[in-house]
PDB file of N, CA and C in Angstrom:
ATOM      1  N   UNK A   1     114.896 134.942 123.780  1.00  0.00           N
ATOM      2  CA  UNK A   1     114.389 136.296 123.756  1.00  0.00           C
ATOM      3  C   UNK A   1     112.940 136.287 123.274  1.00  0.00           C
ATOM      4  N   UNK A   2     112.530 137.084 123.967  1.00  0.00           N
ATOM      5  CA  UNK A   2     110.468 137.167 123.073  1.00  0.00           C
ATOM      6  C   UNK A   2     110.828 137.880 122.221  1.00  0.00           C
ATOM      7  N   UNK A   3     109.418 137.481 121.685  1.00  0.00           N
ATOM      8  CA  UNK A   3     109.513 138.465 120.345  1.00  0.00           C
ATOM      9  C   UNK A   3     107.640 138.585 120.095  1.00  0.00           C
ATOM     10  N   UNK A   4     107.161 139.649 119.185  1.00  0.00           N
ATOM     11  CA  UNK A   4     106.397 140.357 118.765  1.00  0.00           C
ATOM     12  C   UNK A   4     105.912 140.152 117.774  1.00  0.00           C
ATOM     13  N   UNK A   5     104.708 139.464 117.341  1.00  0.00           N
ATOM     14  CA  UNK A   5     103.862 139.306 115.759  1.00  0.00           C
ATOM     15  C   UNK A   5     102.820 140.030 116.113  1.00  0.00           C
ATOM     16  N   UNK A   6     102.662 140.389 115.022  1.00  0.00           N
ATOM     17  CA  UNK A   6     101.245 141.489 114.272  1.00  0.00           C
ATOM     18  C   UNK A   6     100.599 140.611 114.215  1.00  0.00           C
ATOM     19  N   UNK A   7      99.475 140.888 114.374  1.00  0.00           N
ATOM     20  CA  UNK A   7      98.271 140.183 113.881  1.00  0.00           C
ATOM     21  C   UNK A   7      96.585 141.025 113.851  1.00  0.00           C
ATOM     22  N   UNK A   8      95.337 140.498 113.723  1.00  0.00           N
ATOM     23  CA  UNK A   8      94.107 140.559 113.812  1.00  0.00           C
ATOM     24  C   UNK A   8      93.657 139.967 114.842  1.00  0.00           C
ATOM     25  N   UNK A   9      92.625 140.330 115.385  1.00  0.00           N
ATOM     26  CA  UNK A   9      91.893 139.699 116.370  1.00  0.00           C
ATOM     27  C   UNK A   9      90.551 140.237 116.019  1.00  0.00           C
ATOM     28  N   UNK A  10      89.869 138.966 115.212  1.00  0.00           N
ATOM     29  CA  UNK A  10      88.702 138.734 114.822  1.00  0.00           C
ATOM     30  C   UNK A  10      87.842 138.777 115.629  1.00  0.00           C
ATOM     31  N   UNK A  11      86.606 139.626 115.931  1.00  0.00           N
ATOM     32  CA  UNK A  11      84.847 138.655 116.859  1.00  0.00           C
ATOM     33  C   UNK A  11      84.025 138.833 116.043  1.00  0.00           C
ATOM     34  N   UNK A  12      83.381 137.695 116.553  1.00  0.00           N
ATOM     35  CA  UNK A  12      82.282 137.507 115.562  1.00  0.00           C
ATOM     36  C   UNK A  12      80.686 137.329 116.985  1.00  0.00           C
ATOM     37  N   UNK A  13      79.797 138.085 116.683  1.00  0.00           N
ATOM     38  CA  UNK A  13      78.949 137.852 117.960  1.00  0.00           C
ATOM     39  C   UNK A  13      77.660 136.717 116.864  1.00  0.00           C
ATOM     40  N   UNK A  14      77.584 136.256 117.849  1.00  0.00           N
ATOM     41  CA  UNK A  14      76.782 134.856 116.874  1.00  0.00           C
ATOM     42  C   UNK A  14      75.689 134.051 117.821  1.00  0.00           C
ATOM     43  N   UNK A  15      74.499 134.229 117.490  1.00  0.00           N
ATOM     44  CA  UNK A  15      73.153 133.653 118.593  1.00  0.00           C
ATOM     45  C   UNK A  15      73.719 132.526 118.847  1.00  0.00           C
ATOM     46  N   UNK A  16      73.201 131.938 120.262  1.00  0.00           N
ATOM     47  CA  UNK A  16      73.532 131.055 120.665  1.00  0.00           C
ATOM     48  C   UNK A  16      73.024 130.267 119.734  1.00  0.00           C
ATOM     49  N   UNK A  17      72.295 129.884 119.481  1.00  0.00           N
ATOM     50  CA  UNK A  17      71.344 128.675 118.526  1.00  0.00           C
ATOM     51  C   UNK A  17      72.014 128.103 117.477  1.00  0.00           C
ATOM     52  N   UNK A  18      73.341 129.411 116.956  1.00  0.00           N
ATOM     53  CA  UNK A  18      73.881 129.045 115.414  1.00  0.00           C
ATOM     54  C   UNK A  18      75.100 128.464 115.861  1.00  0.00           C
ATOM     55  N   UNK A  19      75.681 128.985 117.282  1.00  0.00           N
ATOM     56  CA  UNK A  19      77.116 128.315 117.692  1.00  0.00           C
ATOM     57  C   UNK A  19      77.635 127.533 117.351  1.00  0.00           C
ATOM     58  N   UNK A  20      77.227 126.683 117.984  1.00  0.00           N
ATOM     59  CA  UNK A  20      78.152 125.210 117.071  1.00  0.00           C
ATOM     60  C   UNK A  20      77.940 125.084 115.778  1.00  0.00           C
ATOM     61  N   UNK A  21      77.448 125.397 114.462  1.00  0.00           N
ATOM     62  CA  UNK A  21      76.708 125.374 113.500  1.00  0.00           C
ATOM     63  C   UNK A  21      78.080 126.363 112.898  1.00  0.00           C
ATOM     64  N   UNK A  22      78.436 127.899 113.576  1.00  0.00           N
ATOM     65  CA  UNK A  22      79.469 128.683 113.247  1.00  0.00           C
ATOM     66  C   UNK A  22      80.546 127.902 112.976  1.00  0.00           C
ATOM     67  N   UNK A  23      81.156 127.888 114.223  1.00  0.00           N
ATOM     68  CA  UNK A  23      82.179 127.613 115.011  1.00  0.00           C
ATOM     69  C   UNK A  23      82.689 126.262 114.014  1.00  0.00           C
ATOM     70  N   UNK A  24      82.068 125.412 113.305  1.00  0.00           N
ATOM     71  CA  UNK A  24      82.759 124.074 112.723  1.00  0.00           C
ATOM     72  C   UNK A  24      82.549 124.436 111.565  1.00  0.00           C
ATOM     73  N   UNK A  25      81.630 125.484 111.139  1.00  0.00           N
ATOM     74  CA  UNK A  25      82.096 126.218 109.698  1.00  0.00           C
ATOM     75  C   UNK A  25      83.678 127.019 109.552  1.00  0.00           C
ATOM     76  N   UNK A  26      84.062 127.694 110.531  1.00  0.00           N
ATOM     77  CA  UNK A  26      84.586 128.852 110.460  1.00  0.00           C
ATOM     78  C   UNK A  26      85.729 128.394 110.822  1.00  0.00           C
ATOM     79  N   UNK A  27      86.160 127.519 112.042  1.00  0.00           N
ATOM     80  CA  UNK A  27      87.442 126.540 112.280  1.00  0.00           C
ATOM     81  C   UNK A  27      88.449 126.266 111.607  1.00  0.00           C
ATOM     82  N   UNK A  28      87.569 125.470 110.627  1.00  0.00           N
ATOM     83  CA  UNK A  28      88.833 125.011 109.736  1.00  0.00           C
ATOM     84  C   UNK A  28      89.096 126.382 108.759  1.00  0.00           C
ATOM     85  N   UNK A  29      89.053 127.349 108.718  1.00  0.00           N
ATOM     86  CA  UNK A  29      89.560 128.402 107.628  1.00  0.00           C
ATOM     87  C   UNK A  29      90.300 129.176 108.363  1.00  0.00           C
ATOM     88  N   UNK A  30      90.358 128.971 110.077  1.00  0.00           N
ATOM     89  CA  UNK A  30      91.214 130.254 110.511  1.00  0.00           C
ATOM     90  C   UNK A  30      92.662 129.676 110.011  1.00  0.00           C
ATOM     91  N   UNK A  31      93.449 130.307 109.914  1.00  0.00           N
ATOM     92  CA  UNK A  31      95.010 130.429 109.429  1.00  0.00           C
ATOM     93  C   UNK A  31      95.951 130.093 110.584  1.00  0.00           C
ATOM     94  N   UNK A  32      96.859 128.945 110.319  1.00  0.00           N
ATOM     95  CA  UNK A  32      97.663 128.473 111.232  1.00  0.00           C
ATOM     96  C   UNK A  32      99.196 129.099 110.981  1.00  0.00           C
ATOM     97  N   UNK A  33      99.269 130.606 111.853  1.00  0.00           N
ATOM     98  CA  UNK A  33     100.199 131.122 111.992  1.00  0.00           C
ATOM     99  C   UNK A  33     101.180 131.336 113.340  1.00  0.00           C
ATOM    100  N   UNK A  34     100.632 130.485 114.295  1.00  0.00           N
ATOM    101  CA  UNK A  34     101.389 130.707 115.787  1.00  0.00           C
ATOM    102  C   UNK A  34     102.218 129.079 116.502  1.00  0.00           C
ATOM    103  N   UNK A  35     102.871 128.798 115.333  1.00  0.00           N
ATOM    104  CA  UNK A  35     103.425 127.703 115.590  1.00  0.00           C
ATOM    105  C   UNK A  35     103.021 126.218 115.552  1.00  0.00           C
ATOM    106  N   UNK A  36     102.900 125.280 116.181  1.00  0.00           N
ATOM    107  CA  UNK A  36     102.014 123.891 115.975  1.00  0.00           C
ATOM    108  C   UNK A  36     100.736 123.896 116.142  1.00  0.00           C
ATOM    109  N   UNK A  37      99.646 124.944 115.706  1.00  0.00           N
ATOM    110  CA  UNK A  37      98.482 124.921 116.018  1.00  0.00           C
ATOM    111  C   UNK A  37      97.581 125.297 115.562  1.00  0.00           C
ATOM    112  N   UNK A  38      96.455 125.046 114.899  1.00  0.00           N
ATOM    113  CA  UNK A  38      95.371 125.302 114.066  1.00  0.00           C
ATOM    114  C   UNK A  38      94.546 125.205 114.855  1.00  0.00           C
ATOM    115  N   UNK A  39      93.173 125.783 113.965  1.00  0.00           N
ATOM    116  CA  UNK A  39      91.569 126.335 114.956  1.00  0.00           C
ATOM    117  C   UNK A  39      91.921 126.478 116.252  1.00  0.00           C
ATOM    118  N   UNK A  40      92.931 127.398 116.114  1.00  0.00           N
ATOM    119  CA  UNK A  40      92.817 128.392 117.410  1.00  0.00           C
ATOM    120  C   UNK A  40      91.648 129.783 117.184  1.00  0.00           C
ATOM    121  N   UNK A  41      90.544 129.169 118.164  1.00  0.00           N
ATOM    122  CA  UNK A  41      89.441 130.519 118.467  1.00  0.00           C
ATOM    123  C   UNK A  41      89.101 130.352 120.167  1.00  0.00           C
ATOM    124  N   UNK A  42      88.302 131.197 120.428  1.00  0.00           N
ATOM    125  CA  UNK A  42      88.194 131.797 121.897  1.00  0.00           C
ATOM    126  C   UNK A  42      86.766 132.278 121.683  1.00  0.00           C
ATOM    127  N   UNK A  43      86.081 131.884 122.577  1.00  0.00           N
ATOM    128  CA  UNK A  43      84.489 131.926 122.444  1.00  0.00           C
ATOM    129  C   UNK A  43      84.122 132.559 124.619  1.00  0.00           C
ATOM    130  N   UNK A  44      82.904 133.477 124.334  1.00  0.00           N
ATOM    131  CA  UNK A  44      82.568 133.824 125.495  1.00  0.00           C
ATOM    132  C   UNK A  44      81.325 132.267 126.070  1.00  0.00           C
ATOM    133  N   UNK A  45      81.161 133.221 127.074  1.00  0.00           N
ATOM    134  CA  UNK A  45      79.774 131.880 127.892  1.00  0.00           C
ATOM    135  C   UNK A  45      78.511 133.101 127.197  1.00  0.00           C
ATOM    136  N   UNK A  46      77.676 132.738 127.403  1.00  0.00           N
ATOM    137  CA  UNK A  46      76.258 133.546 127.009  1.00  0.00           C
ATOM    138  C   UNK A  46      76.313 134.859 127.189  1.00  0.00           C
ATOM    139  N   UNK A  47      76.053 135.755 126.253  1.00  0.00           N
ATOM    140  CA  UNK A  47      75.873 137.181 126.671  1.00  0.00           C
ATOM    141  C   UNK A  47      74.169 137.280 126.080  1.00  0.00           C
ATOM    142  N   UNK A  48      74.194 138.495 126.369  1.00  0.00           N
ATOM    143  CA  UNK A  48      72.961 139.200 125.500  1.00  0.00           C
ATOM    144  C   UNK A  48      73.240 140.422 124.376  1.00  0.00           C
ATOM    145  N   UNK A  49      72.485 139.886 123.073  1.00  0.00           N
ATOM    146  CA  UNK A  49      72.889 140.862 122.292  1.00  0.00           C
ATOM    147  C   UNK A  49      71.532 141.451 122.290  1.00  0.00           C
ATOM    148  N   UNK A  50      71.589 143.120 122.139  1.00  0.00           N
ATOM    149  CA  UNK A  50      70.368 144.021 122.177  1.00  0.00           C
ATOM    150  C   UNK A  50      70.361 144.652 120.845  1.00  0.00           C
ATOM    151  N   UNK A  51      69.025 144.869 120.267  1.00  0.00           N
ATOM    152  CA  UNK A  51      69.534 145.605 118.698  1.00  0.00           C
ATOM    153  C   UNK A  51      67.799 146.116 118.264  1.00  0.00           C
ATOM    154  N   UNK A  52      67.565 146.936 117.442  1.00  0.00           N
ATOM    155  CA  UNK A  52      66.159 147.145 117.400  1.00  0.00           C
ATOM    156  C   UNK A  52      66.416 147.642 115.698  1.00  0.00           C
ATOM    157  N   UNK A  53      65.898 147.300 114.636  1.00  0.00           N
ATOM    158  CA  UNK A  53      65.709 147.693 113.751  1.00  0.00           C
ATOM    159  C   UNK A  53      65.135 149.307 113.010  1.00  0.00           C
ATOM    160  N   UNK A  54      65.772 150.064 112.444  1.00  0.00           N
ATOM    161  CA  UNK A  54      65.606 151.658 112.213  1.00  0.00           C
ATOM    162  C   UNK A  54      64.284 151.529 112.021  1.00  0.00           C
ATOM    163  N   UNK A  55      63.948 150.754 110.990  1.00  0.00           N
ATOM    164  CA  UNK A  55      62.825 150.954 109.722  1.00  0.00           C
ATOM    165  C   UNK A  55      62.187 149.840 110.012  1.00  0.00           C
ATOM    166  N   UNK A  56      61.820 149.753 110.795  1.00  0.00           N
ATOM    167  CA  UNK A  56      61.185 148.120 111.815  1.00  0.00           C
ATOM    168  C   UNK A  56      60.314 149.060 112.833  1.00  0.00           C
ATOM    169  N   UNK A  57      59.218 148.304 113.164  1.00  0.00           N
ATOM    170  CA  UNK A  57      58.240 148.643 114.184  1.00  0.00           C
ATOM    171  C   UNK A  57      58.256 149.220 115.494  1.00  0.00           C
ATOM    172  N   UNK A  58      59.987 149.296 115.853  1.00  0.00           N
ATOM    173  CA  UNK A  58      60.257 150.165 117.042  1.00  0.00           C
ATOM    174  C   UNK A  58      60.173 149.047 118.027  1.00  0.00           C
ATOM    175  N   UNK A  59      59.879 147.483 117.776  1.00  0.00           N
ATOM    176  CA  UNK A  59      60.328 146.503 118.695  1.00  0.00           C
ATOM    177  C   UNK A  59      62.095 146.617 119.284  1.00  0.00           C
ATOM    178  N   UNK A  60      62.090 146.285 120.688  1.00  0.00           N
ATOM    179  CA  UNK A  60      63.889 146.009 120.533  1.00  0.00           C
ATOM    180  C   UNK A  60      63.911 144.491 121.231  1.00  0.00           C
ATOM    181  N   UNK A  61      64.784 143.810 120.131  1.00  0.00           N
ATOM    182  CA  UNK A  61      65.001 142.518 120.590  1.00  0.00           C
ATOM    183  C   UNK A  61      66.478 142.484 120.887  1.00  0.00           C
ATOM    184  N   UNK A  62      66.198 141.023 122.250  1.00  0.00           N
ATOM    185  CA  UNK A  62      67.282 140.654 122.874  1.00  0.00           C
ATOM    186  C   UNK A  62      67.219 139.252 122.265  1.00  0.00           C
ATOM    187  N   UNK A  63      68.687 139.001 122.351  1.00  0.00           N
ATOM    188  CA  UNK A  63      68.856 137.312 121.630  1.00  0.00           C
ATOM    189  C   UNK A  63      69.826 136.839 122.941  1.00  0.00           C
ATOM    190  N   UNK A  64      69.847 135.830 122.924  1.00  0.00           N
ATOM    191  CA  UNK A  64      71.374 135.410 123.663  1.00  0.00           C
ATOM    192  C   UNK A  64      72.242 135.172 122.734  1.00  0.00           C
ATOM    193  N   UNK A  65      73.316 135.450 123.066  1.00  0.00           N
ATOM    194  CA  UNK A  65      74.918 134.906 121.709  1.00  0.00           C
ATOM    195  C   UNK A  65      75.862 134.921 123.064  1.00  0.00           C
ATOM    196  N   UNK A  66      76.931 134.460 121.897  1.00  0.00           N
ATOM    197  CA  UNK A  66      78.503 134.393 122.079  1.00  0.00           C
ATOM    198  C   UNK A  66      79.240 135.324 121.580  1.00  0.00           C
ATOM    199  N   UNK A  67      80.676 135.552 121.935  1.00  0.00           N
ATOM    200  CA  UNK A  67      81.587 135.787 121.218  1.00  0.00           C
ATOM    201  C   UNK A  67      82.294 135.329 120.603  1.00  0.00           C
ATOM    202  N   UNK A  68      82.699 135.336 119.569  1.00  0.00           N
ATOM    203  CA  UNK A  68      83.997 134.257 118.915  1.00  0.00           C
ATOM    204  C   UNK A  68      85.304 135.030 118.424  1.00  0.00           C
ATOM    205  N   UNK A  69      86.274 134.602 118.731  1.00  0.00           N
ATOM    206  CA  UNK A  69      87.047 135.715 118.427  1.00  0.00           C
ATOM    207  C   UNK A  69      88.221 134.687 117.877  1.00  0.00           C
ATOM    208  N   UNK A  70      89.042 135.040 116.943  1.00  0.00           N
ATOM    209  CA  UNK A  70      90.184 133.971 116.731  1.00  0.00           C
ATOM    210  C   UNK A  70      91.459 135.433 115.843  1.00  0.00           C
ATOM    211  N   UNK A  71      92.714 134.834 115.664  1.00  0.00           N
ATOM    212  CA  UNK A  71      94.050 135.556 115.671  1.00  0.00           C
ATOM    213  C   UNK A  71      94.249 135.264 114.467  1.00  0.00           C
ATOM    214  N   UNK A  72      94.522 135.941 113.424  1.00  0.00           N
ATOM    215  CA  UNK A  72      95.338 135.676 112.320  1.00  0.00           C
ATOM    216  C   UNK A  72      96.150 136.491 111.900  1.00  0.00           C
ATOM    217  N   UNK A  73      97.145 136.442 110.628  1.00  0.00           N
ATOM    218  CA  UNK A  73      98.438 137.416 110.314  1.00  0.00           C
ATOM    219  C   UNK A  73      97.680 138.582 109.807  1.00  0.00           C
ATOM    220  N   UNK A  74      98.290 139.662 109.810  1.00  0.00           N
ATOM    221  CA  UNK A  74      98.024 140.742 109.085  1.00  0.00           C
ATOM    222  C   UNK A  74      98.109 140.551 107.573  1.00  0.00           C
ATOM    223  N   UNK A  75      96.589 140.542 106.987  1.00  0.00           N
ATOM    224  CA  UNK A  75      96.499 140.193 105.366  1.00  0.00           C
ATOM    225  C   UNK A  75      95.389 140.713 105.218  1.00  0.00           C
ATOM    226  N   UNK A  76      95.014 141.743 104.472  1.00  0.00           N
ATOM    227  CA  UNK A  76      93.777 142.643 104.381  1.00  0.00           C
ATOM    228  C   UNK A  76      93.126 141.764 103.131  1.00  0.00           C
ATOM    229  N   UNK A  77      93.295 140.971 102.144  1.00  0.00           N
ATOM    230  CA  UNK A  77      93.504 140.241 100.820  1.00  0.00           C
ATOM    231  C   UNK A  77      92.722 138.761 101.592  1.00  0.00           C
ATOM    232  N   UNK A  78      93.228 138.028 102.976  1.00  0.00           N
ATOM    233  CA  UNK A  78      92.963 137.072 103.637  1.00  0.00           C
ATOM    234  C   UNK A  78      91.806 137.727 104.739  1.00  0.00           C
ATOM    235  N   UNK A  79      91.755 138.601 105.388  1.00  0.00           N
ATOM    236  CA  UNK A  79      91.094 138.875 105.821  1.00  0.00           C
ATOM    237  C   UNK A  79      89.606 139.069 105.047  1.00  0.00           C
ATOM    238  N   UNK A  80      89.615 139.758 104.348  1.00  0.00           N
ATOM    239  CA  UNK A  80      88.464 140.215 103.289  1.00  0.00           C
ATOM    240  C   UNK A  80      87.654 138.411 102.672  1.00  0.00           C
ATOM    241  N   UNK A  81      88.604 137.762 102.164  1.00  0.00           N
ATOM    242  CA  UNK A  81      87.831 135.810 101.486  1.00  0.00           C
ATOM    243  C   UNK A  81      87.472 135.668 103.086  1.00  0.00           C
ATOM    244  N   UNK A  82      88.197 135.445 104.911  1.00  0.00           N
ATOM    245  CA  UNK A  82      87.328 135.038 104.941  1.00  0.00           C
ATOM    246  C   UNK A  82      86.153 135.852 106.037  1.00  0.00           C
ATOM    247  N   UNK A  83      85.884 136.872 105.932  1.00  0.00           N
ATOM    248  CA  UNK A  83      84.857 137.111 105.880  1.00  0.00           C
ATOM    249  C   UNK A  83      83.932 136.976 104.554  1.00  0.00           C
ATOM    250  N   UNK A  84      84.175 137.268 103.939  1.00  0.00           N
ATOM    251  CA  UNK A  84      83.183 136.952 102.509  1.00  0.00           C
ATOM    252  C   UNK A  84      82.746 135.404 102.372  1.00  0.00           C
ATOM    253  N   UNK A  85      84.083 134.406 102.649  1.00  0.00           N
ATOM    254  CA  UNK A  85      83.212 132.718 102.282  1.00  0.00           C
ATOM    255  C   UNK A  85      83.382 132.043 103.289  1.00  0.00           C
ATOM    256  N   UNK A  86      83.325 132.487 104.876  1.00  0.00           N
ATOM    257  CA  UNK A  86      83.781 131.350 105.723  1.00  0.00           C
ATOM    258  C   UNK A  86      82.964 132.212 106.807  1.00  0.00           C
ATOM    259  N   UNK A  87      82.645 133.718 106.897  1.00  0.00           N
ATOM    260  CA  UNK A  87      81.773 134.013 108.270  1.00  0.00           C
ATOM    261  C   UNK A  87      80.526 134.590 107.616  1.00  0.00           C
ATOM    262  N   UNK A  88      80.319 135.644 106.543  1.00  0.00           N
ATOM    263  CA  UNK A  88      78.747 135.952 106.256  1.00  0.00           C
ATOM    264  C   UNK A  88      78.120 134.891 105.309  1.00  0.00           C
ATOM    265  N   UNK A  89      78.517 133.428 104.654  1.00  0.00           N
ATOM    266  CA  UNK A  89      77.623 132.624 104.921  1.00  0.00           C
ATOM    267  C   UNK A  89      76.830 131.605 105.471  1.00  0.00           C
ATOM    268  N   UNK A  90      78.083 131.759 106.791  1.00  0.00           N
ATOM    269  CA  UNK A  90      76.866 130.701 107.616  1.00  0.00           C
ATOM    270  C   UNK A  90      76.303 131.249 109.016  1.00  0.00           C
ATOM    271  N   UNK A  91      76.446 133.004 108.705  1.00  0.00           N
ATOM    272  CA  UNK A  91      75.865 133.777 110.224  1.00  0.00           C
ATOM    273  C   UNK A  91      74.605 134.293 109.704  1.00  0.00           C
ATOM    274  N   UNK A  92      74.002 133.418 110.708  1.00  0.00           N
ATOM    275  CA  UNK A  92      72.137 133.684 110.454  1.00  0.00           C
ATOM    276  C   UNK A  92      71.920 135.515 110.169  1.00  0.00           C
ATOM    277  N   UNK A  93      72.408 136.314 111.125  1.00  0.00           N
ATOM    278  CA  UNK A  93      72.155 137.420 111.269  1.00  0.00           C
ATOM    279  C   UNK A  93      72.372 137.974 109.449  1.00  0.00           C
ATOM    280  N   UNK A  94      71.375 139.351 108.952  1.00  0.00           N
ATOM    281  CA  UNK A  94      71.573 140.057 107.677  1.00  0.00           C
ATOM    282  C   UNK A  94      72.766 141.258 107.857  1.00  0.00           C
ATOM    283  N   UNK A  95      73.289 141.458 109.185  1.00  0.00           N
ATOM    284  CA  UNK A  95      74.462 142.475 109.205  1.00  0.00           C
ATOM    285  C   UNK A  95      75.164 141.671 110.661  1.00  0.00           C
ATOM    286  N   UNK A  96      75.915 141.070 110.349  1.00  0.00           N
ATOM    287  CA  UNK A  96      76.443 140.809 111.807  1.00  0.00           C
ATOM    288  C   UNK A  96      77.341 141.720 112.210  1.00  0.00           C
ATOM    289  N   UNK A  97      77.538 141.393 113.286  1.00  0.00           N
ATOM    290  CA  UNK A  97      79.020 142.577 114.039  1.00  0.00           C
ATOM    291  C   UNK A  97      80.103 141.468 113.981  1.00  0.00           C
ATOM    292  N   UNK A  98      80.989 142.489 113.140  1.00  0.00           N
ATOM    293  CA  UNK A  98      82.622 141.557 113.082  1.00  0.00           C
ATOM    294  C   UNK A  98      83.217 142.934 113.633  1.00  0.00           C
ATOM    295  N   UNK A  99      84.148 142.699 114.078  1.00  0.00           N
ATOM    296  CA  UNK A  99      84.946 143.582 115.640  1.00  0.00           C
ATOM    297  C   UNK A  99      86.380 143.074 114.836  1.00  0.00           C
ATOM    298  N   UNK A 100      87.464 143.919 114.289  1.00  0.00           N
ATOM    299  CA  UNK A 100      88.891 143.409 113.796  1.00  0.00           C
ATOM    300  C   UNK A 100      89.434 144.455 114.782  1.00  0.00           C
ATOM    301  N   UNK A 101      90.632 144.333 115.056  1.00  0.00           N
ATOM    302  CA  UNK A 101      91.053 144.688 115.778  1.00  0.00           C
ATOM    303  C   UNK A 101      92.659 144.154 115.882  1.00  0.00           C
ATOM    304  N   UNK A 102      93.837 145.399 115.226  1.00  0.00           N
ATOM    305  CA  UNK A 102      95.003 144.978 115.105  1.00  0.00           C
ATOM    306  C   UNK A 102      96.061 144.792 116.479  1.00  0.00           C
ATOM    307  N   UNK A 103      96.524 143.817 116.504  1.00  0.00           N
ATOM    308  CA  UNK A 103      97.102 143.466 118.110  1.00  0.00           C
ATOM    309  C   UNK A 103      98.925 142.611 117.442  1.00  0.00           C
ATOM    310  N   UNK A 104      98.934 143.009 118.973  1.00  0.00           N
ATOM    311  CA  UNK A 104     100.434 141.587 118.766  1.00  0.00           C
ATOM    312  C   UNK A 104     100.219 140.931 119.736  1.00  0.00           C
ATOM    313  N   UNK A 105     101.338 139.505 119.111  1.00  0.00           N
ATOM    314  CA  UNK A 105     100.727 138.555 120.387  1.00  0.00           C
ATOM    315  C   UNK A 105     102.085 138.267 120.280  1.00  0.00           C
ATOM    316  N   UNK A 106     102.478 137.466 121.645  1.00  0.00           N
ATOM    317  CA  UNK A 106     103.450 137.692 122.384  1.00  0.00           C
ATOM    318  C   UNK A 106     103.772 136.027 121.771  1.00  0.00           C
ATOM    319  N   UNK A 107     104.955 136.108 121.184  1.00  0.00           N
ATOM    320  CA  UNK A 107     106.073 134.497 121.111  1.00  0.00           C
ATOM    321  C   UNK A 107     107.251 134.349 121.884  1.00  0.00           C
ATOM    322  N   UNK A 108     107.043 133.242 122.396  1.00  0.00           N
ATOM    323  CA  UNK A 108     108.035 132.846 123.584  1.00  0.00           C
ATOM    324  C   UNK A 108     109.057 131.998 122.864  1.00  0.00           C
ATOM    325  N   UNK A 109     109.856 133.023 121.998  1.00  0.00           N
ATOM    326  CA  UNK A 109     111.053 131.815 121.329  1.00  0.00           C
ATOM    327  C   UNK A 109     112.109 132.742 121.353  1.00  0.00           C
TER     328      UNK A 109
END
């Protein structure tokens, strides 16, 4: 019979430049909750991120990034450490966009 887990679905949008630099920071801290498998994340191909600063010169800059997105249990306590010691210190950006987003994911047992 399937069955139904709660979870998060983390993104993290991250310049291309810092990618790999993220991604082997942030890996080993996602939480191995979906059976035999750890650093489970999901990353886009190149996008463009657009953003222009309020109180900044009225420039608008484009960067290229990724997406990164990875699944963990519902833990507001786990959620909160690792954003605090595993994604805002090694994302170049001073406000990044983190995207949570509560989902279920589907177990085939």
């Amino acid at each position: 019979m399937a069955h139904f887990k709660g979870s998060y679905r983390v993104s993290v949008f991250v310049p291309e430049e810092a990618f790999e630099a993220f991604l082997q920071a942030i890996s080993p801290a996602i939480p191995s909750f979906l059976g035999h498998y750890d650093h489970v994340c999901w990353w886009s191909e190149k996008g463009i991120e657009q953003f222009r600063k309020i109180d900044g010169d009225g420039h608008i800059v484009r960067a290229a990034c990724r997406r990164v997105s990875f699944s963990m249990p519902v833990d507001d306590d786990l959620l909160d450490m690792l954003i605090q010691k595993h994604i805002l210190p090694v994302h170049p950006w001073e406000e990044p966009v983190i995207l949570v987003a509560r989902e279920d994911i589907f177990l085939n047992t």
